[in-house]
Protein backbone atom coordinates (compact mmCIF):
# COMPACT_ATOMS: atom_id res chain seq x y z
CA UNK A 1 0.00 0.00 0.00
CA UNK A 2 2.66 2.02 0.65
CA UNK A 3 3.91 1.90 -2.86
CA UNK A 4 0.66 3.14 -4.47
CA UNK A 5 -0.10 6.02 -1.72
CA UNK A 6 3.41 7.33 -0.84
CA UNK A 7 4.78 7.88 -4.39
CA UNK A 8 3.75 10.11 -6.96
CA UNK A 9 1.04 8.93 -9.24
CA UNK A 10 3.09 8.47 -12.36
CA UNK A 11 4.91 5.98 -10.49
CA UNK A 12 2.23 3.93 -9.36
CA UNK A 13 0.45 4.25 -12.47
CA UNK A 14 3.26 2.23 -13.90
CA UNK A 15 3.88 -0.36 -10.56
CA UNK A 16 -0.18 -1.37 -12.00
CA UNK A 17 0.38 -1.57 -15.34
CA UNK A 18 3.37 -4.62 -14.61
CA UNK A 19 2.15 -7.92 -16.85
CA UNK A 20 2.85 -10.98 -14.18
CA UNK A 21 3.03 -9.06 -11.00
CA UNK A 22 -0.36 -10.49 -9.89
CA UNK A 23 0.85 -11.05 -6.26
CA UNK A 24 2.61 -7.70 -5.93
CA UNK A 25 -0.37 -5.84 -4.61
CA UNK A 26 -3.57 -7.24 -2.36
CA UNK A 27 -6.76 -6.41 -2.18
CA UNK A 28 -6.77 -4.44 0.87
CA UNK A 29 -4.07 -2.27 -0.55
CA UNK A 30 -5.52 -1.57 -4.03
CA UNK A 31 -8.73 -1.04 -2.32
CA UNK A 32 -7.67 1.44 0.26
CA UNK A 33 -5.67 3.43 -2.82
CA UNK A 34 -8.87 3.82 -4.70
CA UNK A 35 -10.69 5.13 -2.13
CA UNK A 36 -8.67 7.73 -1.36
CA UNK A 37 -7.89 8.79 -4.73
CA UNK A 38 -11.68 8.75 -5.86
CA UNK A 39 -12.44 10.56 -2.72
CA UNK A 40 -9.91 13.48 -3.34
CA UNK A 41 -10.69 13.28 -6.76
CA UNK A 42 -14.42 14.13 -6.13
CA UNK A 43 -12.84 16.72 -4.02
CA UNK A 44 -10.60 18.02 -6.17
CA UNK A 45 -12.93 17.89 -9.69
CA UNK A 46 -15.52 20.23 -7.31
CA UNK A 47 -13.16 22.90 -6.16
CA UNK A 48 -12.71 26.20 -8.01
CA UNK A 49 -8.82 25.49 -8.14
CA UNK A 50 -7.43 24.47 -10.45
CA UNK A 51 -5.43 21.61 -10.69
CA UNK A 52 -4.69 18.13 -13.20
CA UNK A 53 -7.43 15.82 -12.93
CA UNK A 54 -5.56 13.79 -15.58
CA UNK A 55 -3.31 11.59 -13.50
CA UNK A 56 -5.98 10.92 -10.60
CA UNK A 57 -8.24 9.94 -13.46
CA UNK A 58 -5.69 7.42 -14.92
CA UNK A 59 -4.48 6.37 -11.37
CA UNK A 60 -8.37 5.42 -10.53
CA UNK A 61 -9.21 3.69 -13.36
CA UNK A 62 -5.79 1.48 -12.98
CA UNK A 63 -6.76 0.54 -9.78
CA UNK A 64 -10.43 -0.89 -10.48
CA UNK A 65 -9.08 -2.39 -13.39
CA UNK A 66 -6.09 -4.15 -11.06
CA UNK A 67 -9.38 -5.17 -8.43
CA UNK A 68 -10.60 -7.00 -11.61
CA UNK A 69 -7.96 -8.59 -12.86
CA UNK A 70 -7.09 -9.79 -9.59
CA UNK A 71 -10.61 -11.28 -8.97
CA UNK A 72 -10.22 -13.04 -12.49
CA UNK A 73 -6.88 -14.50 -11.60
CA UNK A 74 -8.55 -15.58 -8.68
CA UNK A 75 -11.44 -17.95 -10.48
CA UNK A 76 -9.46 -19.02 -13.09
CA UNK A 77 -5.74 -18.61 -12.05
CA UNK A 78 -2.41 -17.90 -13.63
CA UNK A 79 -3.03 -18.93 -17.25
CA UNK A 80 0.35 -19.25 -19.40
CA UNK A 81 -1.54 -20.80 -22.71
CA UNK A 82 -1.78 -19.35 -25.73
CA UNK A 83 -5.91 -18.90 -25.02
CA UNK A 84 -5.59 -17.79 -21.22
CA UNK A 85 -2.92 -15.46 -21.08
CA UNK A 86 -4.62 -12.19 -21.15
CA UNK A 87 -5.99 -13.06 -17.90
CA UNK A 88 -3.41 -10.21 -16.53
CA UNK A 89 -4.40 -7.87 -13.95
CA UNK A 90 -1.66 -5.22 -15.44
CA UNK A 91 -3.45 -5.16 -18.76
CA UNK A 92 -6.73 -4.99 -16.70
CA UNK A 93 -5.04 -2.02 -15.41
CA UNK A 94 -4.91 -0.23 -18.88
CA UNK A 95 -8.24 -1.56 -19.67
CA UNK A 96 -9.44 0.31 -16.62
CA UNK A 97 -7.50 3.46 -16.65
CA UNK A 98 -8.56 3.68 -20.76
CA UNK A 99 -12.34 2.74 -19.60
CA UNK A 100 -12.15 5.24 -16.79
CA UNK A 101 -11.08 8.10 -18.33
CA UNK A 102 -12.83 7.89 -21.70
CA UNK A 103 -16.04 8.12 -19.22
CA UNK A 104 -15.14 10.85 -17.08
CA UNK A 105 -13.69 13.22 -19.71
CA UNK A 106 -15.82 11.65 -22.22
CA UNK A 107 -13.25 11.45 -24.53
CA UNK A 108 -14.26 9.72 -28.34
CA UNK A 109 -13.53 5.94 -28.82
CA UNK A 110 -10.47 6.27 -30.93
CA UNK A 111 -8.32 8.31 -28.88
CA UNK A 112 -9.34 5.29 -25.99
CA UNK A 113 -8.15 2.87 -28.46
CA UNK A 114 -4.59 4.55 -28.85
CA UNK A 115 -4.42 5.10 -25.14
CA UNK A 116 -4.75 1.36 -24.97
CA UNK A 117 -2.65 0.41 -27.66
């Protein structure tokens, strides 16, 4: 936990989008990190000051998308075959961060598509 709350969010934006680190980070951790990030962000998207909402945006999204990657590694475990392998939770992680910020700055699918890709 301390990974994804003590450094900045560029960092941990990258420590979730790791292919085959699906024990690095728990549940309780990934939970806790989202949050507090989708509580400030709330926060923060409501103030008159202004500051990035970019990074919190990507940071949040990363983290759900972790949660579910996790949960699918869970049911059907670590898959190395040619038909299971993008069970991942770090490409969950860009799935999420893409999913979450196309919705919240409602951004057209094709720039999602090259965020993903």
């Amino acid at each position: 936990a301390a990974a994804l709350l003590a450094e900045s969010g560029k960092e941990g934006i990258t420590y979730l989008f790791k292919c085959g680190t699906h024990e690095e980070f728990g549940y309780t951790s990934l939970c806790t990190a989202l949050a507090f990030y989708f509580i400030l962000s709330c926060w923060t998207a409501g103030s008159a000051v202004a500051s990035g909402l970019v990074i919190p945006m990507l940071y949040t999204g990363a983290l759900y998308g972790r949660i579910m990657g996790l949960i699918l590694v869970s049911i059907f475990g670590v898959q190395n075959n040619e038909y299971g392998a993008w069970i991942d939770p770090g490409l969950f992680a860009a799935i999420g961060a893409a999913s979450f910020f196309s919705g919240v700055s409602r951004l057209t699918i094709s720039l999602t598509v090259i965020m993903v890709s």
